[in-house]
Protein backbone atom coordinates (compact mmCIF):
# COMPACT_ATOMS: atom_id res chain seq x y z
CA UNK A 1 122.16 100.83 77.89
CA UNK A 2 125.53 99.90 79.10
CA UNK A 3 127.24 97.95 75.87
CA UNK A 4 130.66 96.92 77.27
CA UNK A 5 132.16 95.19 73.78
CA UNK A 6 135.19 97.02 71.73
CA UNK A 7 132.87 98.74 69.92
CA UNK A 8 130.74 100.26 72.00
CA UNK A 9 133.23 101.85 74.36
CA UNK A 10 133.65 104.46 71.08
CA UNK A 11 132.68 106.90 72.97
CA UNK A 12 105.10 110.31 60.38
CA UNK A 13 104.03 107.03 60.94
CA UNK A 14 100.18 105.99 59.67
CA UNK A 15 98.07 106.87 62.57
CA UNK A 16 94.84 104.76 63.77
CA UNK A 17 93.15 106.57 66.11
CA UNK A 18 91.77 103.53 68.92
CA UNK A 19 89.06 104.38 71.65
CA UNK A 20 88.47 107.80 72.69
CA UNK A 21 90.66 111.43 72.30
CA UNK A 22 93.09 111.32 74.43
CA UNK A 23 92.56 114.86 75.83
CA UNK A 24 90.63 114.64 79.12
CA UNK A 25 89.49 116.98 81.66
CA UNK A 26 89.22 114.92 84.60
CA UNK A 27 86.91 115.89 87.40
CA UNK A 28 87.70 117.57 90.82
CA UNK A 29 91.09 119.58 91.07
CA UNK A 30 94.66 118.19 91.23
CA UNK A 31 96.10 118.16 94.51
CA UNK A 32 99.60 117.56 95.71
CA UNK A 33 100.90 114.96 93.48
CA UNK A 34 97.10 113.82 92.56
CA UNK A 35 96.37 113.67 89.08
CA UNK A 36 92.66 113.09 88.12
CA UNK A 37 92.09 111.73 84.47
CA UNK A 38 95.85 110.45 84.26
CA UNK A 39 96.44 108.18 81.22
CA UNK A 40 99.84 106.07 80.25
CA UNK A 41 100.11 104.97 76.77
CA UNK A 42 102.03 101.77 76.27
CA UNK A 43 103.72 101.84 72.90
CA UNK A 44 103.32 98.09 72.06
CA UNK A 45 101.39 95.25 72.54
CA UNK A 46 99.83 94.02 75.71
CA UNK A 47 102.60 91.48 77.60
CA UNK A 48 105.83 93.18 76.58
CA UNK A 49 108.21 95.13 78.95
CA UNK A 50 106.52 98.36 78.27
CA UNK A 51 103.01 97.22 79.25
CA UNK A 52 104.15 95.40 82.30
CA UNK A 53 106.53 98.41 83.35
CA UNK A 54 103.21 100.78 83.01
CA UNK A 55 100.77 98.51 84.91
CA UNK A 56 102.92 97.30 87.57
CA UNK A 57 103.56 101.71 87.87
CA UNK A 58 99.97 102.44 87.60
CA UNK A 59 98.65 99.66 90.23
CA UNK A 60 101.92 100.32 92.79
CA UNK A 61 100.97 104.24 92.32
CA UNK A 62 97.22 103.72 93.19
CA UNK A 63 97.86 100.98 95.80
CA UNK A 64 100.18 103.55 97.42
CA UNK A 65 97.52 106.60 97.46
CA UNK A 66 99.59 108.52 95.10
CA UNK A 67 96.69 109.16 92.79
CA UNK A 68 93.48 107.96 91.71
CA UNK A 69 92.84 105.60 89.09
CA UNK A 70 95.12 105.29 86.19
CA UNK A 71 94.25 103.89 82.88
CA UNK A 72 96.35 102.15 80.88
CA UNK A 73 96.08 101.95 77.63
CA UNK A 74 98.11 100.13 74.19
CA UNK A 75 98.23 101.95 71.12
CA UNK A 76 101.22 99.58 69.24
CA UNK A 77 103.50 99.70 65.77
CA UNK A 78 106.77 100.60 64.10
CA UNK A 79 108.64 99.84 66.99
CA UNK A 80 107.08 102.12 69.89
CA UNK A 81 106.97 104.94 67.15
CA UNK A 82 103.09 104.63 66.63
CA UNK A 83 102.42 105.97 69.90
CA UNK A 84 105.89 108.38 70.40
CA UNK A 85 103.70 109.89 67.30
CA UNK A 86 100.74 110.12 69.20
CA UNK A 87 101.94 111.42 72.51
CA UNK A 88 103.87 114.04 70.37
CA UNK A 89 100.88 115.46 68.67
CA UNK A 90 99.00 115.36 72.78
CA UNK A 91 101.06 118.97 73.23
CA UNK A 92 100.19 120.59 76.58
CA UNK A 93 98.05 117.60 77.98
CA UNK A 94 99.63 116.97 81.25
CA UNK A 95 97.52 114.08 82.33
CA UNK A 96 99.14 111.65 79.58
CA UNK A 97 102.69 110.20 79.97
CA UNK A 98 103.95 107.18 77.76
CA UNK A 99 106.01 104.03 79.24
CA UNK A 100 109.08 103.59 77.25
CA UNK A 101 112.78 102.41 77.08
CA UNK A 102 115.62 101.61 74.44
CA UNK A 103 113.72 99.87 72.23
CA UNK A 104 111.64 103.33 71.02
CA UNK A 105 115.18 105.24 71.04
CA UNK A 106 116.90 102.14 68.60
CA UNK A 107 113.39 102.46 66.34
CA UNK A 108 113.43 105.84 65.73
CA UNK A 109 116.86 105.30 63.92
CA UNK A 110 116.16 102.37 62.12
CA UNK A 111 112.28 103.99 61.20
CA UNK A 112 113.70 107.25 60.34
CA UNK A 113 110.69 109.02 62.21
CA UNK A 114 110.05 113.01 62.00
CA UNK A 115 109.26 112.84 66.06
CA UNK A 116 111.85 111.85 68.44
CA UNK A 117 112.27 111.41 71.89
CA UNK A 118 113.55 115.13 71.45
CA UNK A 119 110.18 116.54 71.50
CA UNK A 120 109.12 114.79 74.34
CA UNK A 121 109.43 116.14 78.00
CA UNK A 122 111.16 113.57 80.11
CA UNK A 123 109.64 112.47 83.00
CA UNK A 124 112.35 109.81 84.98
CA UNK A 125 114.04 106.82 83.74
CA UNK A 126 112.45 103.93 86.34
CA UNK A 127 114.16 100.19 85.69
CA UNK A 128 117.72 98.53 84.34
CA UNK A 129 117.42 94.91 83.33
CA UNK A 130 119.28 91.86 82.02
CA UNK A 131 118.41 90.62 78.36
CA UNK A 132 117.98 86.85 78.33
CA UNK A 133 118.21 84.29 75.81
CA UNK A 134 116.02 81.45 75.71
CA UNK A 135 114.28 78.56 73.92
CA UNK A 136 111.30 76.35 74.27
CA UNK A 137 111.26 73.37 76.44
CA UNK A 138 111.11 71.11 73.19
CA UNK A 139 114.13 73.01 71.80
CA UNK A 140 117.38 70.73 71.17
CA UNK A 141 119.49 73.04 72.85
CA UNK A 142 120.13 72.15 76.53
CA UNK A 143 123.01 74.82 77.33
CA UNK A 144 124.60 77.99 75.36
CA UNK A 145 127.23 76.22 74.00
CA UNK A 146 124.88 73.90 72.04
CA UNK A 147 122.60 76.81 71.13
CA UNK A 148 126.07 79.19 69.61
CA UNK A 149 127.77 75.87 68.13
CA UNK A 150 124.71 75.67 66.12
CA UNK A 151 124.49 79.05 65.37
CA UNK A 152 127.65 79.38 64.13
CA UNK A 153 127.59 76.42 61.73
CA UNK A 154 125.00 78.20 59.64
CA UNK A 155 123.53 81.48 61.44
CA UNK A 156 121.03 82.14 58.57
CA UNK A 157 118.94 78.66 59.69
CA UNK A 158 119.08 79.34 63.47
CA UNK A 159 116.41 82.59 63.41
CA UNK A 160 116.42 84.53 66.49
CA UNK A 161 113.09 86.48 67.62
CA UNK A 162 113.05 89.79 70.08
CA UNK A 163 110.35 91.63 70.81
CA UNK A 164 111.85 94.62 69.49
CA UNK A 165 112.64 96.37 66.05
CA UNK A 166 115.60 96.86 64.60
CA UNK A 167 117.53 98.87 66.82
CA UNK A 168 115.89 97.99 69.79
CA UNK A 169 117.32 96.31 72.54
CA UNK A 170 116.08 92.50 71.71
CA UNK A 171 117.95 93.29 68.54
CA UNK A 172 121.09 95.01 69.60
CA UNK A 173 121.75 92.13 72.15
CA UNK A 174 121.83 89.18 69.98
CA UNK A 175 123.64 91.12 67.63
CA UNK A 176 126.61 91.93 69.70
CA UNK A 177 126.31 88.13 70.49
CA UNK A 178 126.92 87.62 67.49
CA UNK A 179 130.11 89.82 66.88
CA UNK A 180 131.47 88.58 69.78
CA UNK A 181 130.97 84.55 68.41
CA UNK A 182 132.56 85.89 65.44
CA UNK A 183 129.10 85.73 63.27
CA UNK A 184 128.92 88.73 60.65
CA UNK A 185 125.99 90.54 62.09
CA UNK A 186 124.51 91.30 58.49
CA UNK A 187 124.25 87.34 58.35
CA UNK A 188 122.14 86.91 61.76
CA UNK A 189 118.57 86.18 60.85
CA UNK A 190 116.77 88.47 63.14
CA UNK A 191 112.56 88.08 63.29
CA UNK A 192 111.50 91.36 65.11
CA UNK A 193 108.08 90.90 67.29
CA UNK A 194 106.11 94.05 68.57
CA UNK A 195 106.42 93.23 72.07
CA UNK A 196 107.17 89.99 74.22
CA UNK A 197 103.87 89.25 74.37
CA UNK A 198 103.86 88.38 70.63
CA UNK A 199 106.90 86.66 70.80
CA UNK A 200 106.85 84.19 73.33
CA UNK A 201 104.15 82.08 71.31
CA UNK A 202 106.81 82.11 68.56
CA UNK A 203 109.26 80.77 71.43
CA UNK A 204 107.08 78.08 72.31
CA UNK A 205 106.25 77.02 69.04
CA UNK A 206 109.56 76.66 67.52
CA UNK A 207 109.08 78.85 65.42
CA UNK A 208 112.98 80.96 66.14
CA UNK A 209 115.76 79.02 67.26
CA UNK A 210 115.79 81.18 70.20
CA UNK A 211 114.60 84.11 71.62
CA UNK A 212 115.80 87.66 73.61
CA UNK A 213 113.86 89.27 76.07
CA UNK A 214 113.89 90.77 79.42
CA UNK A 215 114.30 88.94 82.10
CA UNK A 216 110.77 90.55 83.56
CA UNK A 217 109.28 89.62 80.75
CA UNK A 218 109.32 85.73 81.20
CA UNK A 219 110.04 84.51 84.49
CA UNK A 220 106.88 83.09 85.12
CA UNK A 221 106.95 80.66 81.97
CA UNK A 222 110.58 80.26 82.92
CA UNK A 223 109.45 78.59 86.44
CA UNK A 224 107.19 76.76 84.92
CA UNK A 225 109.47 75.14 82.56
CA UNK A 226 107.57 76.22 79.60
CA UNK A 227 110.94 78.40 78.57
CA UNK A 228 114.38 76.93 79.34
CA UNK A 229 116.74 79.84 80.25
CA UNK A 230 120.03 79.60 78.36
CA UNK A 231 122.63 82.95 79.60
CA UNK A 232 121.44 86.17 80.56
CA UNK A 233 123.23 88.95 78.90
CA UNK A 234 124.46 91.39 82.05
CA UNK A 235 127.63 91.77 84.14
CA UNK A 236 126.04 89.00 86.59
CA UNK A 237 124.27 86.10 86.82
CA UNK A 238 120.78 87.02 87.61
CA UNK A 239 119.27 85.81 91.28
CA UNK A 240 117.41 82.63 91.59
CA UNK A 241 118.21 82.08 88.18
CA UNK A 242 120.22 78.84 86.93
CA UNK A 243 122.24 80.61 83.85
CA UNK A 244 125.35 82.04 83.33
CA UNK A 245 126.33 85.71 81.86
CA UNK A 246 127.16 85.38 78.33
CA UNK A 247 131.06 86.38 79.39
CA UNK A 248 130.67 82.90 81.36
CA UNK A 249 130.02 80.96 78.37
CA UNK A 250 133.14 82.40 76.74
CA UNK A 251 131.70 85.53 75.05
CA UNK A 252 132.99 89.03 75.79
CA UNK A 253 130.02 91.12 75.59
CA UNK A 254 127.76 92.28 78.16
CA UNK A 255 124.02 94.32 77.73
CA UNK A 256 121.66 95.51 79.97
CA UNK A 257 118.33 97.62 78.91
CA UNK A 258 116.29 100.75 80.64
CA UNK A 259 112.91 101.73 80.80
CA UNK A 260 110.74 104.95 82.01
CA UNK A 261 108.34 107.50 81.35
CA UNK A 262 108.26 110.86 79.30
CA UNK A 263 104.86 113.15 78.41
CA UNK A 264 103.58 115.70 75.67
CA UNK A 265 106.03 118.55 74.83
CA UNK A 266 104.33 121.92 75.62
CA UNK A 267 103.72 121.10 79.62
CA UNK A 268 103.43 123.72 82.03
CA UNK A 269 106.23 123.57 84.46
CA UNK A 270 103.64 122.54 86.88
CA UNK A 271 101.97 120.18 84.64
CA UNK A 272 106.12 118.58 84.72
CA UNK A 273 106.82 118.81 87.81
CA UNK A 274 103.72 117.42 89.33
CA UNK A 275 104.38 114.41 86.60
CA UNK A 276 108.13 113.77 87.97
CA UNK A 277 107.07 114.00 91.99
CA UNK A 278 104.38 111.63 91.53
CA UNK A 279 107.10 109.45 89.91
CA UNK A 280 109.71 110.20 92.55
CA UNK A 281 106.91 109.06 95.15
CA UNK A 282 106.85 106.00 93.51
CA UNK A 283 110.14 104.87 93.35
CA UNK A 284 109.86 105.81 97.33
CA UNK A 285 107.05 103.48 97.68
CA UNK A 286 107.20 99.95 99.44
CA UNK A 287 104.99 98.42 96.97
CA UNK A 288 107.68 99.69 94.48
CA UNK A 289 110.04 98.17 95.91
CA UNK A 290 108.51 95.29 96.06
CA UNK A 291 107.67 94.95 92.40
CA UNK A 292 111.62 95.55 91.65
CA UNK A 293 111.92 92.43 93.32
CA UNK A 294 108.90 90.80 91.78
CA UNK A 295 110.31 91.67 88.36
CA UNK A 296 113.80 90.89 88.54
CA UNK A 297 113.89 95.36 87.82
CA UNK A 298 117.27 96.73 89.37
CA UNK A 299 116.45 100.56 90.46
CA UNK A 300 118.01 102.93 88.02
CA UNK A 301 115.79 106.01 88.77
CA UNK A 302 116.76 109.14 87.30
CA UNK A 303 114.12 112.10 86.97
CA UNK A 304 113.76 115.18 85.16
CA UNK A 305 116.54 116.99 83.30
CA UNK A 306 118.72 114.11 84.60
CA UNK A 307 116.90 111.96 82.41
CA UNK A 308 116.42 114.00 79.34
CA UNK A 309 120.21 114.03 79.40
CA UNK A 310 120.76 110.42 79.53
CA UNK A 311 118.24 110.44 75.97
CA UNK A 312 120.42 112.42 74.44
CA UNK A 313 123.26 110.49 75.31
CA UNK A 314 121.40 107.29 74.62
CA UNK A 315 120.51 108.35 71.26
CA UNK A 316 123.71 109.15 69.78
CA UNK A 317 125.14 105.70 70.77
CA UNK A 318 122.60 103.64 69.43
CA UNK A 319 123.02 105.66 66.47
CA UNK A 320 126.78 105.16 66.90
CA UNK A 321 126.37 101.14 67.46
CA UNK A 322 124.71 100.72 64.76
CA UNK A 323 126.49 102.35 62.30
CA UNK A 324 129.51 100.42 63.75
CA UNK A 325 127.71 97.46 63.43
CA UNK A 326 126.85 98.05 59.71
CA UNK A 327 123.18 98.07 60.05
């Protein structure tokens, strides 16, 4: 998370146990970076950044002859905690790894959660992408100017909808909009969604004055002119995209979100490392490469211990922003 405003440069949930145990044995033996039986858990709802991050993975890993099939699987709620739960209590099972990003790290502050990303075993941090800010193609507002005039007149009518909790990084963006507009953020009317999935029909409805997503997330309704694309919220405009950052439209703030993949505590180093080259082989990949573009994903791959440090560090700042933030 890279949260260039004045601020940020300071510096058990209910489980429902769906479809069957997680622990598997496979069949045959693993060889070189060949997992049999290999699961990823995606911690929200099917259409979201998480799910799409894990299947593009899973079908670019197989397509590549990294490994056999992979299933993919949701188990959603509280934020990406739900299944951070889950993949905690999997201990030792080295044949599940969960897709993940900012948006678990943000709700296991704002949730107050016993597990954290802690007592997981990092596996690499994969993607970096642009928030963007949108609005259905019946919405009134044509440009960001109309959409923050309006939102500054009365913020509490003008809902906003990310498919985050609070915390997360659909949350944190439009928030540090807002400070930078000069909105209180305590008076922003934030509607979290579990997932973009869930919130784009709330997009298209009406139903929020606007919405914040990734930019992976909604490019093909945004073609289609079934979303109208307002700013996007990094350092630079985005490519083949017709919006400006949000410091173009007069507002100095900048975001940009992360996702990857971490597994069970308790793994073998084996079990780890076998996890982190299969990864590393697929960031290597063409078809990889490929999807990057696909997605709008820039590369920000960063395995191992390299990762598990950037958690830590990730976790105190949201912590940090927030508390800066008064929320």
């Amino acid at each position: 998370m890279r949260l260039r405003t004045p601020l940020a440069l300071l510096g058990s949930a209910l489980l429902v146990l769906v479809g069957p145990p997680l622990l598997t044995t496979g069949s045959g033996s693993d060889t070189g970076t060949q997992i049999p039986g290999l699961r990823f858990m995606v911690p929200n709802t099917p259409g979201g950044g998480y799910d799409i991050t894990a299947r593009t993975a899973a079908k670019n890993a197989e397509e590549a002859g990294l490994t056999g099939d992979i299933e993919v699987f949701n188990l959603p709620g509280a934020g990406g905690t739900v299944g951070l739960t889950r993949l905690v209590g999997e201990r030792g099972n080295g044949r599940l790894a969960m897709s993940m990003g900012l948006g678990v790290v943000g709700a296991v502050h704002t949730n107050k959660t016993p597990r954290t990303l802690a007592d997981t075993t990092p596996i690499a941090r994969l993607t970096e992408e642009q928030d963007i800010v949108v609005v259905g193609k019946d919405s009134p507002y044509k440009t960001i100017q109309e959409l923050l005039a309006a939102w500054k007149k009365d913020p509490g009518k003008l809902p906003v909808g990310g498919g985050s909790s609070p915390g997360g990084p659909d949350h944190l963006a439009p928030m540090l909009m807002a400070q930078a507009a000069g909105i209180a953020p305590k008076d922003v009317n934030y509607v979290p969604f579990d997932g973009g999935g869930e919130l784009l029909a709330s997009i298209l409805g009406n139903k929020v004055g606007f919405g914040v997503s990734g930019v992976g997330e909604y490019l093909d309704q945004i073609k289609a002119g079934e979303l109208r694309l307002l700013a996007v919220t990094g350092p630079k405009r985005v490519p083949g995209l017709d919006a400006p950052t949000l410091r173009e439209a007069g507002l100095d703030t900048e975001f940009t979100n992360w996702r990857g993949i971490v597994a069970p505590p308790g793994l073998s180093d084996a079990e780890r490392e076998k996890l982190v080259d299969l990864v590393t082989e697929l960031h290597g990949s063409p078809q990889w490469r490929e999807s990057l573009k696909t997605h709008g994903w820039n590369d920000a791959f960063l395995p191992g211990e390299e990762f598990g440090d950037f958690l830590t560090e990730q976790d105190e700042r949201v912590g940090t922003v927030l508390k800066e933030l008064g929320l």
